[in-house]
C-alpha atoms as a PDB file:
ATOM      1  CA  UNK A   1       0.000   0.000   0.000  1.00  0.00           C
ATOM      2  CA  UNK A   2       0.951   3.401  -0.935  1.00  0.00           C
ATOM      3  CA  UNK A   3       2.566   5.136   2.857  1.00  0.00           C
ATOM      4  CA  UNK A   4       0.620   8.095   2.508  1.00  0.00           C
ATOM      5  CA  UNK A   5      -2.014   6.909   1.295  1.00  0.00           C
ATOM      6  CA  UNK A   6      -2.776   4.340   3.671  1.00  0.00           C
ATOM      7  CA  UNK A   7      -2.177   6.707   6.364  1.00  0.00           C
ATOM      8  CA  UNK A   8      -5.264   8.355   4.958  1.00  0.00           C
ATOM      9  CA  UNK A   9      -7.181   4.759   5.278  1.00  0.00           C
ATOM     10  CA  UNK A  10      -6.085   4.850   8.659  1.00  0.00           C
ATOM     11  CA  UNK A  11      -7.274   7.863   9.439  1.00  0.00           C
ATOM     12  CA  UNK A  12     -10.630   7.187   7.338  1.00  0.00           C
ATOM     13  CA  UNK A  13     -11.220   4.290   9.320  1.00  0.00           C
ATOM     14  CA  UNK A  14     -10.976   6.031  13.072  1.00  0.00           C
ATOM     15  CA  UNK A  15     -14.165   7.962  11.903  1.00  0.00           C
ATOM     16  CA  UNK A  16     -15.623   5.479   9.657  1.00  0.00           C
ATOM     17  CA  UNK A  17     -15.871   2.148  10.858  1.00  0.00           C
ATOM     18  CA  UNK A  18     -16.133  -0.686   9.129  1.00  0.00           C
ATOM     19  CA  UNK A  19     -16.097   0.517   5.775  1.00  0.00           C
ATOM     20  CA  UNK A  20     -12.367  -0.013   4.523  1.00  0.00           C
ATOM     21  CA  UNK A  21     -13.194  -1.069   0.967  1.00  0.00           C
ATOM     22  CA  UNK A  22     -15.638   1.864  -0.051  1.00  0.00           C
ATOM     23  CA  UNK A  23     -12.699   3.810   1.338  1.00  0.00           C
ATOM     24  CA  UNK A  24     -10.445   2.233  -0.810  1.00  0.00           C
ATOM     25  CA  UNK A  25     -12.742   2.574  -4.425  1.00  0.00           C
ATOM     26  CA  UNK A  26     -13.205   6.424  -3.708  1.00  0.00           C
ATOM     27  CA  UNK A  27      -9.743   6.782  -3.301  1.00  0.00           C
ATOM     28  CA  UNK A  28      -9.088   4.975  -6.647  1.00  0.00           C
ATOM     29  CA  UNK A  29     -11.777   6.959  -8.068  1.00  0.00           C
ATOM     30  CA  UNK A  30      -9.738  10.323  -6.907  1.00  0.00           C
ATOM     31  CA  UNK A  31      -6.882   9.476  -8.229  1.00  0.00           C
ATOM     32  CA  UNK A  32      -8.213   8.235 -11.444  1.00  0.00           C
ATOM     33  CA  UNK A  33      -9.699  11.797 -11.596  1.00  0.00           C
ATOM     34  CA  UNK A  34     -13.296  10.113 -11.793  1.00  0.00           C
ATOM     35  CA  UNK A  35     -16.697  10.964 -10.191  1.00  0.00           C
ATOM     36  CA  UNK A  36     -18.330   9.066  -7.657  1.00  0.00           C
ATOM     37  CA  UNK A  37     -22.139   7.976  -7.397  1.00  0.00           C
ATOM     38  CA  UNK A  38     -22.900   6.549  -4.075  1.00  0.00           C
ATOM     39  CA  UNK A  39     -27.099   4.804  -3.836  1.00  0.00           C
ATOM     40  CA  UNK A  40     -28.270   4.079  -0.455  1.00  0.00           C
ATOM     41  CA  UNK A  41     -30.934   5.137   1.667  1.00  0.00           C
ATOM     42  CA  UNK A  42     -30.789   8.290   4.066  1.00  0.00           C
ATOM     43  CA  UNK A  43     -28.483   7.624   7.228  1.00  0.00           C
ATOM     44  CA  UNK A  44     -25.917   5.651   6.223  1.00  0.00           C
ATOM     45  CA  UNK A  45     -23.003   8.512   6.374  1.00  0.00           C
ATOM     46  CA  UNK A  46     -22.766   9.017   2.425  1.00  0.00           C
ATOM     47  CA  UNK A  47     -21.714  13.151   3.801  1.00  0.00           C
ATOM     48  CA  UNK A  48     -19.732  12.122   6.655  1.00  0.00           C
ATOM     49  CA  UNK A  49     -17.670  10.289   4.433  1.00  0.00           C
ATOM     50  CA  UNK A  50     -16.917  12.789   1.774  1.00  0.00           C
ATOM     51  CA  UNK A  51     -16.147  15.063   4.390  1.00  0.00           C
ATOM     52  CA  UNK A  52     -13.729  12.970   5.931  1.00  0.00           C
ATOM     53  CA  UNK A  53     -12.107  12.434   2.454  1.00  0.00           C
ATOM     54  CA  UNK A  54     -11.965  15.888   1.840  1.00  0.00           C
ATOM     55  CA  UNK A  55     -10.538  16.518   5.222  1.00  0.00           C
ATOM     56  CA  UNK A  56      -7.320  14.384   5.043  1.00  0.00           C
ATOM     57  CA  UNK A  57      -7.039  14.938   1.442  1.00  0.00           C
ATOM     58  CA  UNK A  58      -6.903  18.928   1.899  1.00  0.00           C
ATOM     59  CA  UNK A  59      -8.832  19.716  -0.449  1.00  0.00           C
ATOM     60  CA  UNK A  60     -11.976  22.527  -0.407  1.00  0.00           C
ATOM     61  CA  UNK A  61     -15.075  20.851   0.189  1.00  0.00           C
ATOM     62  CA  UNK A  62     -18.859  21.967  -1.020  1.00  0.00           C
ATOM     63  CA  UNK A  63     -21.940  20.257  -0.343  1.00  0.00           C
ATOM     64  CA  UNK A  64     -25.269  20.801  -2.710  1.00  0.00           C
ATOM     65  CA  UNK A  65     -28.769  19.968  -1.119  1.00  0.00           C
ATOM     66  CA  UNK A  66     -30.707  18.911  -4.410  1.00  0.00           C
ATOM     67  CA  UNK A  67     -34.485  19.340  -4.420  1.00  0.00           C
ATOM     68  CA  UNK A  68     -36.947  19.539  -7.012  1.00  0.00           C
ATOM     69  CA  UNK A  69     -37.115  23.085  -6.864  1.00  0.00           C
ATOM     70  CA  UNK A  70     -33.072  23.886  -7.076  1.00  0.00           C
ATOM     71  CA  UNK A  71     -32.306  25.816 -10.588  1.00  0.00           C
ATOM     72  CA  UNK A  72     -29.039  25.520 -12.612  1.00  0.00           C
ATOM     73  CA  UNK A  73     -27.664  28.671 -11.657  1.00  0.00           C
ATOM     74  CA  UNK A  74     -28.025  27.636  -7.920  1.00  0.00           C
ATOM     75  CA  UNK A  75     -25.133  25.519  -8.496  1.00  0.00           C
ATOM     76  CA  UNK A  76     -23.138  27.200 -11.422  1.00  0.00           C
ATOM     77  CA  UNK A  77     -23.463  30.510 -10.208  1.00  0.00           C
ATOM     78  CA  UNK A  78     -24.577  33.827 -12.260  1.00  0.00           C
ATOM     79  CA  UNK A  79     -23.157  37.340 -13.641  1.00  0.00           C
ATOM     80  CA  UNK A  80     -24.199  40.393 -11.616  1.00  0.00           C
ATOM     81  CA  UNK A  81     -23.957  43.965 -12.531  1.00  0.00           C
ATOM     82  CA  UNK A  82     -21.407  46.018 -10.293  1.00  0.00           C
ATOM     83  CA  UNK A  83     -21.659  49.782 -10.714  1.00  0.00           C
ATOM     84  CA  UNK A  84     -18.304  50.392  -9.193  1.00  0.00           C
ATOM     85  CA  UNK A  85     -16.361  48.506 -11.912  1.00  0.00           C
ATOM     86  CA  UNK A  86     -19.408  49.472 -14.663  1.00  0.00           C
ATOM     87  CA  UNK A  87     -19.288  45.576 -15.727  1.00  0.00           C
ATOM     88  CA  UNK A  88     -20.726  42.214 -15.585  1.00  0.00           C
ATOM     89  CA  UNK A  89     -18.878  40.142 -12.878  1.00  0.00           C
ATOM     90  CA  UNK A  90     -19.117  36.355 -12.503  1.00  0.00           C
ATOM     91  CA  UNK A  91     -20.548  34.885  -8.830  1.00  0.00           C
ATOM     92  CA  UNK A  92     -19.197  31.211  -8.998  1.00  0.00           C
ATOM     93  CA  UNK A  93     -21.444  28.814  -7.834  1.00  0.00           C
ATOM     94  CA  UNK A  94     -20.948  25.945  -5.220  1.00  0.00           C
ATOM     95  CA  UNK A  95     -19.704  23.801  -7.993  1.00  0.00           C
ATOM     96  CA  UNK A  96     -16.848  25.434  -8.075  1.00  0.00           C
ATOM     97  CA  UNK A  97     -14.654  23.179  -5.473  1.00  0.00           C
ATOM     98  CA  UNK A  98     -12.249  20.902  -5.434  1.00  0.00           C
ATOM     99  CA  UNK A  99     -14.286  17.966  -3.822  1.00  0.00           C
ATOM    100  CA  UNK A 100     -18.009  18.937  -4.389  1.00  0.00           C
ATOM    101  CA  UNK A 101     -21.063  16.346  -3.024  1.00  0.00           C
ATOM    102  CA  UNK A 102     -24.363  16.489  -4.457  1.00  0.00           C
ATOM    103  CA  UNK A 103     -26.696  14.930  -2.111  1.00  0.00           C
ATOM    104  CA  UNK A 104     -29.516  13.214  -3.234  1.00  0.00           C
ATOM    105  CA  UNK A 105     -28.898  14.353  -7.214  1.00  0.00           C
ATOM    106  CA  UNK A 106     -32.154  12.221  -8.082  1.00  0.00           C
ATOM    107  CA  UNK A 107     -34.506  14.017  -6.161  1.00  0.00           C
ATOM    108  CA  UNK A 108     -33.985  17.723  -8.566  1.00  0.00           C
ATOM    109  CA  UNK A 109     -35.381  18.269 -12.185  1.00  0.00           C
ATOM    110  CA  UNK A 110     -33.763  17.083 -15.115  1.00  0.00           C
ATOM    111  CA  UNK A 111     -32.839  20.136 -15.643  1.00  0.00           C
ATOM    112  CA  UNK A 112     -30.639  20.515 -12.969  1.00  0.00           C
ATOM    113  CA  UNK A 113     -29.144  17.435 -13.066  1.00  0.00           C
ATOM    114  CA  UNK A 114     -27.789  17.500 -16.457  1.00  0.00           C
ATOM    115  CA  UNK A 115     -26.371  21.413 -15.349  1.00  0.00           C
ATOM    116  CA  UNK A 116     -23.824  19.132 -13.770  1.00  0.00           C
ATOM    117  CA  UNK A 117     -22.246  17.230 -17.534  1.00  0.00           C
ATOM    118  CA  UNK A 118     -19.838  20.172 -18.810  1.00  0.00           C
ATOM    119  CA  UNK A 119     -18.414  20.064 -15.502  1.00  0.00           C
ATOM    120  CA  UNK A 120     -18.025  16.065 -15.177  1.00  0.00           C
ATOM    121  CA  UNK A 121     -16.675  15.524 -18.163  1.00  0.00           C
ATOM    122  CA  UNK A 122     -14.626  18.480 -19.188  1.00  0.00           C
ATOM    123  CA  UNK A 123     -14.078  20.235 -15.692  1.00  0.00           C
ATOM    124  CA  UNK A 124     -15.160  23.601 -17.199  1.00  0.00           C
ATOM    125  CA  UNK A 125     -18.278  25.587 -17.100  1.00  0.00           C
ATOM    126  CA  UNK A 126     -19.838  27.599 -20.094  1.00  0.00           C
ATOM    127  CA  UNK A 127     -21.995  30.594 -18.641  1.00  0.00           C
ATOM    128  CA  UNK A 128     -23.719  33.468 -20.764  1.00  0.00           C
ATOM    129  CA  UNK A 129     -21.023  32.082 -23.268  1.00  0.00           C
ATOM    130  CA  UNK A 130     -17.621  32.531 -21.226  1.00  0.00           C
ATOM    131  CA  UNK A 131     -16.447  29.752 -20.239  1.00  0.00           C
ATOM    132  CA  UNK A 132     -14.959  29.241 -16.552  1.00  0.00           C
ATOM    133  CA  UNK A 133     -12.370  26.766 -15.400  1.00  0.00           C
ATOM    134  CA  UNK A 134     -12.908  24.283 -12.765  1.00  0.00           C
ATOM    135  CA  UNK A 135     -10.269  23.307 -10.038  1.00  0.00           C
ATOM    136  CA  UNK A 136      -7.504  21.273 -11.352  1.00  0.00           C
ATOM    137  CA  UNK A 137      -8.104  18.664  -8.454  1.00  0.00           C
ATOM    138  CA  UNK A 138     -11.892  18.333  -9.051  1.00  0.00           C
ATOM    139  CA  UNK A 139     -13.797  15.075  -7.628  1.00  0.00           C
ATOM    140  CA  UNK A 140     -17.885  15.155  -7.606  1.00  0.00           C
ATOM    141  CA  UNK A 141     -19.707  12.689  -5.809  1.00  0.00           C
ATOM    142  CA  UNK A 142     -23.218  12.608  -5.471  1.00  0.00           C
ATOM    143  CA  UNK A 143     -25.788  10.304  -3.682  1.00  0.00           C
ATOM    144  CA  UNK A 144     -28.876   9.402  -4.692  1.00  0.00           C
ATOM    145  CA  UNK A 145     -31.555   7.421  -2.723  1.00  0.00           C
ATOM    146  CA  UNK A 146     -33.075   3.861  -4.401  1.00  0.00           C
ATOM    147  CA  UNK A 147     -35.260   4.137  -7.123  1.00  0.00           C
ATOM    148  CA  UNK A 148     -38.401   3.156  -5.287  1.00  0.00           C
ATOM    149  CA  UNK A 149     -38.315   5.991  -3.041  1.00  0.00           C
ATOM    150  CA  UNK A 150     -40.572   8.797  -3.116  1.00  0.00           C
ATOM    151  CA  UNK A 151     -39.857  12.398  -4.683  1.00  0.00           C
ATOM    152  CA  UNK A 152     -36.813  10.939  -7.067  1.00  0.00           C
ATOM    153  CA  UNK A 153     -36.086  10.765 -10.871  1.00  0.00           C
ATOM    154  CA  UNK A 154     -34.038   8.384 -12.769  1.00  0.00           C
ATOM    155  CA  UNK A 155     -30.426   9.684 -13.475  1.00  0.00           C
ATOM    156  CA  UNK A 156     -30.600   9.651 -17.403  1.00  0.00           C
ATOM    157  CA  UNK A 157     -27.954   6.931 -18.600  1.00  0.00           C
ATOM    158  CA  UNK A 158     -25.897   9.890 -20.427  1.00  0.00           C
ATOM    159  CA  UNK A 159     -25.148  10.784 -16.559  1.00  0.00           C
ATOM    160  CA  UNK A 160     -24.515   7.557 -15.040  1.00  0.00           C
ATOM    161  CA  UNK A 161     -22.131   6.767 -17.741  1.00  0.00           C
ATOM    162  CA  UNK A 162     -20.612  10.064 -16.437  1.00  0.00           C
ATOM    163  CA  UNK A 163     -19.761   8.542 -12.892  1.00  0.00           C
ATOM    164  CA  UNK A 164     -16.776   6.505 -12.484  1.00  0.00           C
ATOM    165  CA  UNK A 165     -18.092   4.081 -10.111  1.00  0.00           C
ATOM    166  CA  UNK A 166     -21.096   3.717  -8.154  1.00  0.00           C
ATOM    167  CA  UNK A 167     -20.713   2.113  -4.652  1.00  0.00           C
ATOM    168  CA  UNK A 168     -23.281   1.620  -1.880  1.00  0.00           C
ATOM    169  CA  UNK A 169     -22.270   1.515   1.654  1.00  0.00           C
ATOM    170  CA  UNK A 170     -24.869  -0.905   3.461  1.00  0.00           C
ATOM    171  CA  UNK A 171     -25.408  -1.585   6.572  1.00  0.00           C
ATOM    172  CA  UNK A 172     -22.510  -1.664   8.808  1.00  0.00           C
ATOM    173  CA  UNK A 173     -21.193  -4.849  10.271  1.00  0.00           C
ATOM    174  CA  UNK A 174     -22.675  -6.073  13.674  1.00  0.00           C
ATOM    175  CA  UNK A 175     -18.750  -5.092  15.498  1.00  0.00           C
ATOM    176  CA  UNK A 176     -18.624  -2.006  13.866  1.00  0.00           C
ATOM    177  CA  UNK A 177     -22.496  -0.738  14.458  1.00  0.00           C
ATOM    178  CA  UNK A 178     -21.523  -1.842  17.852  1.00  0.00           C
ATOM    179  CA  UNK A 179     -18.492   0.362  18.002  1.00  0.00           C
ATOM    180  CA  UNK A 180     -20.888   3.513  16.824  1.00  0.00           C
ATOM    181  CA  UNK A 181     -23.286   3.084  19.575  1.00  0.00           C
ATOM    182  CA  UNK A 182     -21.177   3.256  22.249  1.00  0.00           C
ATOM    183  CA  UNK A 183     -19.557   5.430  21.186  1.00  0.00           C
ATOM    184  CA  UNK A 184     -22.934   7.808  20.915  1.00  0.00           C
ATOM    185  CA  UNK A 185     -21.625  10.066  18.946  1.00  0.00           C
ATOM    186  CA  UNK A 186     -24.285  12.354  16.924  1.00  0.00           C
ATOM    187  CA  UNK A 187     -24.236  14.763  13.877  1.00  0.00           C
ATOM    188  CA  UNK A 188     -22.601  17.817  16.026  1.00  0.00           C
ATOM    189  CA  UNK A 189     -19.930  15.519  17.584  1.00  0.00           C
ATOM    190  CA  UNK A 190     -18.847  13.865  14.351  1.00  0.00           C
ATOM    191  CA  UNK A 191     -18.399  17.416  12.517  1.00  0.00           C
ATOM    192  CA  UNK A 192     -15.882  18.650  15.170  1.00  0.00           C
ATOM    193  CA  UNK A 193     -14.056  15.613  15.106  1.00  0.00           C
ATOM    194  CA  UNK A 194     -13.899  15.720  11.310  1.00  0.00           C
ATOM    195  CA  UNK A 195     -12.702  19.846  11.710  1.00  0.00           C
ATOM    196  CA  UNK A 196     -10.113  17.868  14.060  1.00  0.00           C
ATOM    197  CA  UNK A 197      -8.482  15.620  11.613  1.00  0.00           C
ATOM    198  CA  UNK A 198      -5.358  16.836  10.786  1.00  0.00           C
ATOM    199  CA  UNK A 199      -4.659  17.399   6.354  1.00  0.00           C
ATOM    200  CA  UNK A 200      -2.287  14.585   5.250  1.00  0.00           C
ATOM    201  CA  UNK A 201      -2.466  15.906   1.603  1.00  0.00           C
ATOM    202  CA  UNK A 202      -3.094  18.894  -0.256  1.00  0.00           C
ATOM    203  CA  UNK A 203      -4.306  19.517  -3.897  1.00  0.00           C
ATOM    204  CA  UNK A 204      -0.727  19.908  -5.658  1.00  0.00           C
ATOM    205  CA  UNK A 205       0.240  16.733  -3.907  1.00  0.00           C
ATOM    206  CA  UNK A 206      -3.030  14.907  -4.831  1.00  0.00           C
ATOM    207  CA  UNK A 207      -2.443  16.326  -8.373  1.00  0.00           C
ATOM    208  CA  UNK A 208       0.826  14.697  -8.669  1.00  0.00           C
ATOM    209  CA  UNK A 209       0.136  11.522  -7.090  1.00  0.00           C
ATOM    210  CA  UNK A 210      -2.966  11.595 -10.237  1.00  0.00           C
ATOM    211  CA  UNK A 211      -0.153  11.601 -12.703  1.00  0.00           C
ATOM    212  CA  UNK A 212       1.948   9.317 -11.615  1.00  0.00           C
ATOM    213  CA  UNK A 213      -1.288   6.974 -11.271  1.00  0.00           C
ATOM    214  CA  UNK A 214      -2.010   7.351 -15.174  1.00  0.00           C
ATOM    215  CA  UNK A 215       1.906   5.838 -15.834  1.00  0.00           C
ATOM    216  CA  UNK A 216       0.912   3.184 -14.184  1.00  0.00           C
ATOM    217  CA  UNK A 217       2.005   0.648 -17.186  1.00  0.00           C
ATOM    218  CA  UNK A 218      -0.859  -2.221 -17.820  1.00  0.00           C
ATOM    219  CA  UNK A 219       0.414  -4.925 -20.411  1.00  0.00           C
ATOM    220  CA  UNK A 220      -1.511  -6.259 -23.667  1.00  0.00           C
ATOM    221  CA  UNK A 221      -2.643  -9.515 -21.688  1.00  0.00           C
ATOM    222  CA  UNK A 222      -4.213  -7.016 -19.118  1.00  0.00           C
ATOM    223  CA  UNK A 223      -5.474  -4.603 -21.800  1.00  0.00           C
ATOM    224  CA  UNK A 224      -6.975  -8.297 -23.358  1.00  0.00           C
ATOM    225  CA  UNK A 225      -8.732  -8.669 -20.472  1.00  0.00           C
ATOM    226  CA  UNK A 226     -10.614  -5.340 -20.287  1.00  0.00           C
ATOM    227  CA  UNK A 227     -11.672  -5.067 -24.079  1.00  0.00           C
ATOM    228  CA  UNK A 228     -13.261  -9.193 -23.308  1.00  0.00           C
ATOM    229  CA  UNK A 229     -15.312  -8.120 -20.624  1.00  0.00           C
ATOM    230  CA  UNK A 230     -15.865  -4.593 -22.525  1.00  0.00           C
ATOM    231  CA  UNK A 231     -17.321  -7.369 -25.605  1.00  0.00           C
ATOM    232  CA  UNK A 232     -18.824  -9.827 -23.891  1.00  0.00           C
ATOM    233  CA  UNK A 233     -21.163  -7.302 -22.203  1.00  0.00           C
ATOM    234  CA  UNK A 234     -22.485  -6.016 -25.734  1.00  0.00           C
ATOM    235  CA  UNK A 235     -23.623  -9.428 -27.143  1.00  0.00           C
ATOM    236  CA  UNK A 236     -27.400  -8.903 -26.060  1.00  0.00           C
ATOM    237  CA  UNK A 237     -27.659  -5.460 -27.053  1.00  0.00           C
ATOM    238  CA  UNK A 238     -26.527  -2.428 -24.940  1.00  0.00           C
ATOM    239  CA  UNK A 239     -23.216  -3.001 -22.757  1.00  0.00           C
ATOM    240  CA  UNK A 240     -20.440  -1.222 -22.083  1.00  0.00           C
ATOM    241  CA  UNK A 241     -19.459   1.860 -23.837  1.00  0.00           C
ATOM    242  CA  UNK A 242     -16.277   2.952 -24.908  1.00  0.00           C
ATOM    243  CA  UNK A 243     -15.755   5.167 -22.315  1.00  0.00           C
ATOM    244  CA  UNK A 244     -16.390   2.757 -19.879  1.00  0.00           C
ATOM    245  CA  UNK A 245     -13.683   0.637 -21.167  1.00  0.00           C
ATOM    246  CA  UNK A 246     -11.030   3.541 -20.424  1.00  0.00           C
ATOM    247  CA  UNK A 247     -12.394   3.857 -16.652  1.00  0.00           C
ATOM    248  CA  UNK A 248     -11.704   0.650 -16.285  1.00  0.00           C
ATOM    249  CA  UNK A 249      -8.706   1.013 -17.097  1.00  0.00           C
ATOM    250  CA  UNK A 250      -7.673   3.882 -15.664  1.00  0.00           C
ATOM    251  CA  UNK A 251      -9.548   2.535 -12.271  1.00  0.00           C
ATOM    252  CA  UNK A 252      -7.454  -0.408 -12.732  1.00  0.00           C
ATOM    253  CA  UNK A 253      -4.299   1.243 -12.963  1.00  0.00           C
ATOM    254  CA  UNK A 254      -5.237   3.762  -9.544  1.00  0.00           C
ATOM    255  CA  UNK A 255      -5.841   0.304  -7.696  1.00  0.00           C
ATOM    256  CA  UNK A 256      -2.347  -0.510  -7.898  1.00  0.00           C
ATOM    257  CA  UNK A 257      -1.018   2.646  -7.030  1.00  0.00           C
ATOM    258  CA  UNK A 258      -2.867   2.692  -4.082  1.00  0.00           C
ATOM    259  CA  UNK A 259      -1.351  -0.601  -3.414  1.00  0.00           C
ATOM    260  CA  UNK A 260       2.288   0.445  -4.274  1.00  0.00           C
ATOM    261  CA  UNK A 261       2.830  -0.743  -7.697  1.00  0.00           C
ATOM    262  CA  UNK A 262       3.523   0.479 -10.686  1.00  0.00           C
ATOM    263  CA  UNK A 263       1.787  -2.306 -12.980  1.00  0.00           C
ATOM    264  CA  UNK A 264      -1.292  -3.098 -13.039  1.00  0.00           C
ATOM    265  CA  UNK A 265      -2.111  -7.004 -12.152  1.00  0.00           C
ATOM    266  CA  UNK A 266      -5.870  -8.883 -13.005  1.00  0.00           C
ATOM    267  CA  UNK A 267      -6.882  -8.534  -9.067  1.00  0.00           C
ATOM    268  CA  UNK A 268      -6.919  -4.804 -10.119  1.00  0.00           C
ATOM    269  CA  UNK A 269      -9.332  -5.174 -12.338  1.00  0.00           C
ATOM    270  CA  UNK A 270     -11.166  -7.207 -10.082  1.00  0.00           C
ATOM    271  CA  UNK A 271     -11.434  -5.248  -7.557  1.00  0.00           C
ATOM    272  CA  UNK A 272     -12.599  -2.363  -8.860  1.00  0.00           C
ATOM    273  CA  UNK A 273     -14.666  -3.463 -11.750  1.00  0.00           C
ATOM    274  CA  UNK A 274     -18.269  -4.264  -9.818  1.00  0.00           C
ATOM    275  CA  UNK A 275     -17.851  -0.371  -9.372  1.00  0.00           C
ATOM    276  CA  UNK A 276     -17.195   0.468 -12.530  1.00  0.00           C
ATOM    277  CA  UNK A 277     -19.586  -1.640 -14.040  1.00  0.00           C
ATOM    278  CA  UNK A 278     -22.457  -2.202 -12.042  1.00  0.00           C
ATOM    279  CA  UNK A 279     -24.216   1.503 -12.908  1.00  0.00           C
ATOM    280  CA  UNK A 280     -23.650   0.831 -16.918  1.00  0.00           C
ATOM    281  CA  UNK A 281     -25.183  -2.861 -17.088  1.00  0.00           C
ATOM    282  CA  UNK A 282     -26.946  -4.947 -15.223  1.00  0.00           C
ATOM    283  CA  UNK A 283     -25.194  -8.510 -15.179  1.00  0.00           C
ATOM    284  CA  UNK A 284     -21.485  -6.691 -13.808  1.00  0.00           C
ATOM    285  CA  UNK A 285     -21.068  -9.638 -11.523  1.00  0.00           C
ATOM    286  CA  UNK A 286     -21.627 -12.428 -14.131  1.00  0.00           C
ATOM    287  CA  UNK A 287     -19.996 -10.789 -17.068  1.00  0.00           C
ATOM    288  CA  UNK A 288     -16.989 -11.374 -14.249  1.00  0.00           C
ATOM    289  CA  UNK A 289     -17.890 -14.762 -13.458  1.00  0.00           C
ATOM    290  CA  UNK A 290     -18.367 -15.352 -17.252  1.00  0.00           C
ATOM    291  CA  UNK A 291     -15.019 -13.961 -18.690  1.00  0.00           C
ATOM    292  CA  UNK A 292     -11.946 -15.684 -17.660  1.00  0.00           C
ATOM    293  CA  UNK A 293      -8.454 -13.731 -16.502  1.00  0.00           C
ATOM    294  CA  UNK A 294      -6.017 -15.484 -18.536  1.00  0.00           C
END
């Protein structure tokens, strides 16, 4: 495992029990400079999470409330007239952070939601025709609650292909549900000690730690691998697209970072492709099964 970067796990892990894998697939998904969806119903600690990310990571942190009645400019921000400088000046929006967390995207209009696609995939933001630049370091997760609940809209599959991964955090084990209630710790306490965790990280170091993630060398039998499963999920119709195929890869190649290697092996692949997979077709876990590694 990466030194730093497990030190971060550690560190994760004092304020979220239980939980060590999710923590490990958004950190791949930050350093593959990806976006995270995260599905699961209200009160599992989808927020307390991202701010503990953003915390150690040291990077600026935003949260969005989405509702049915939030507008596009809520989040992108808007040009206002100043008479002291006799011009139109540009108010950036909360979308404008380094780590930025929509909470429950699926519950505003359509509208809204797809306000947020310049910004995922090009990490800029056209306004009134100028177009503003996004944080170098620029991770957006959002969370949206099941399908079946009431007051939320389907993410259109131009967004979910979008996201990176999409992880959900369950239910936390009986020992580590344990270890929350006695500790009885509630919303107020968990903010200050969240404010109390010391920055491991910053942005610039992040940002290099990104590129030296992407050299990450993968070899034609692991390349193989990826365009099979990226194949074999098209034979009924649909599958994977193209651009799935590169997250995979460049998930894949994050993993091992993380884990303090510069080559990508298949348990890579493995590990992270449920989460790459899973939001894009619905079979990720046979397509696995299905498709051999060698």
């Amino acid at each position: 495992m990466h030194p730093l970067l497990n030190q971060v796990l550690n560190r994760a892990s004092s304020v979220f029990h239980g939980k060590n894998r999710e923590l490990e697939l958004m950190l791949c998904c930050l350093l593959a400079r990806g976006h995270l969806l995260i599905e699961d119903i209200p009160g599992m600690g989808k927020t307390t999470l991202a701010k503990t990310l953003a915390r150690l990571l040291g990077l600026e942190f935003n949260r969005i409330q989405f509702t049915n009645d939030l507008l596009p400019t809520d989040i992108l921000g808007f040009s206002v007239y100043s008479e002291h400088e006799n011009r139109m000046i540009f108010r950036p929006g909360p979308l404008f952070a380094e780590m930025v967390l929509g909470d429950e995207l699926n519950r505003a209009s359509p509208k809204t939601q797809s306000a947020c696609l310049q910004a995922m995939e090009e990490r800029e933001i056209t306004i009134e025709g100028v177009t503003h630049r996004l944080p170098t370091v620029f991770l957006f997760i959002a969370t949206q609650n099941p399908k079946d609940s009431a007051g939320t809209q389907l993410l259109p599959d131009s967004q979910l292909d979008r996201f990176l991964m999409r992880i959900t955090l369950g239910y936390p084990d009986p020992s580590a549900e344990r270890k929350l209630l006695e500790e009885g710790i509630g919303s107020d306490h968990r903010a200050i000690r969240i404010r109390d965790l010391d920055p491991l990280l910053n942005a610039g170091e992040l940002q290099r730690m990104q590129s030296e993630a992407e050299k990450t060398t993968a070899s034609p039998a692991i390349i193989d691998y990826i365009l099979r499963l990226v194949r074999e999920s098209r034979t009924n119709g649909g599958g994977l697209s193209p651009r799935a195929g590169l997250d995979l890869l460049r998930a894949s190649k994050a993993c091992a970072f993380l884990r303090g290697r510069d080559f990508v092996i298949p348990e890579d692949v493995q590990t992270v492709a449920l989460a790459v997979m899973n939001h894009r077709i619905s079979d990720s876990k046979g397509l696995l099964s299905h498709v051999p590694l060698d």
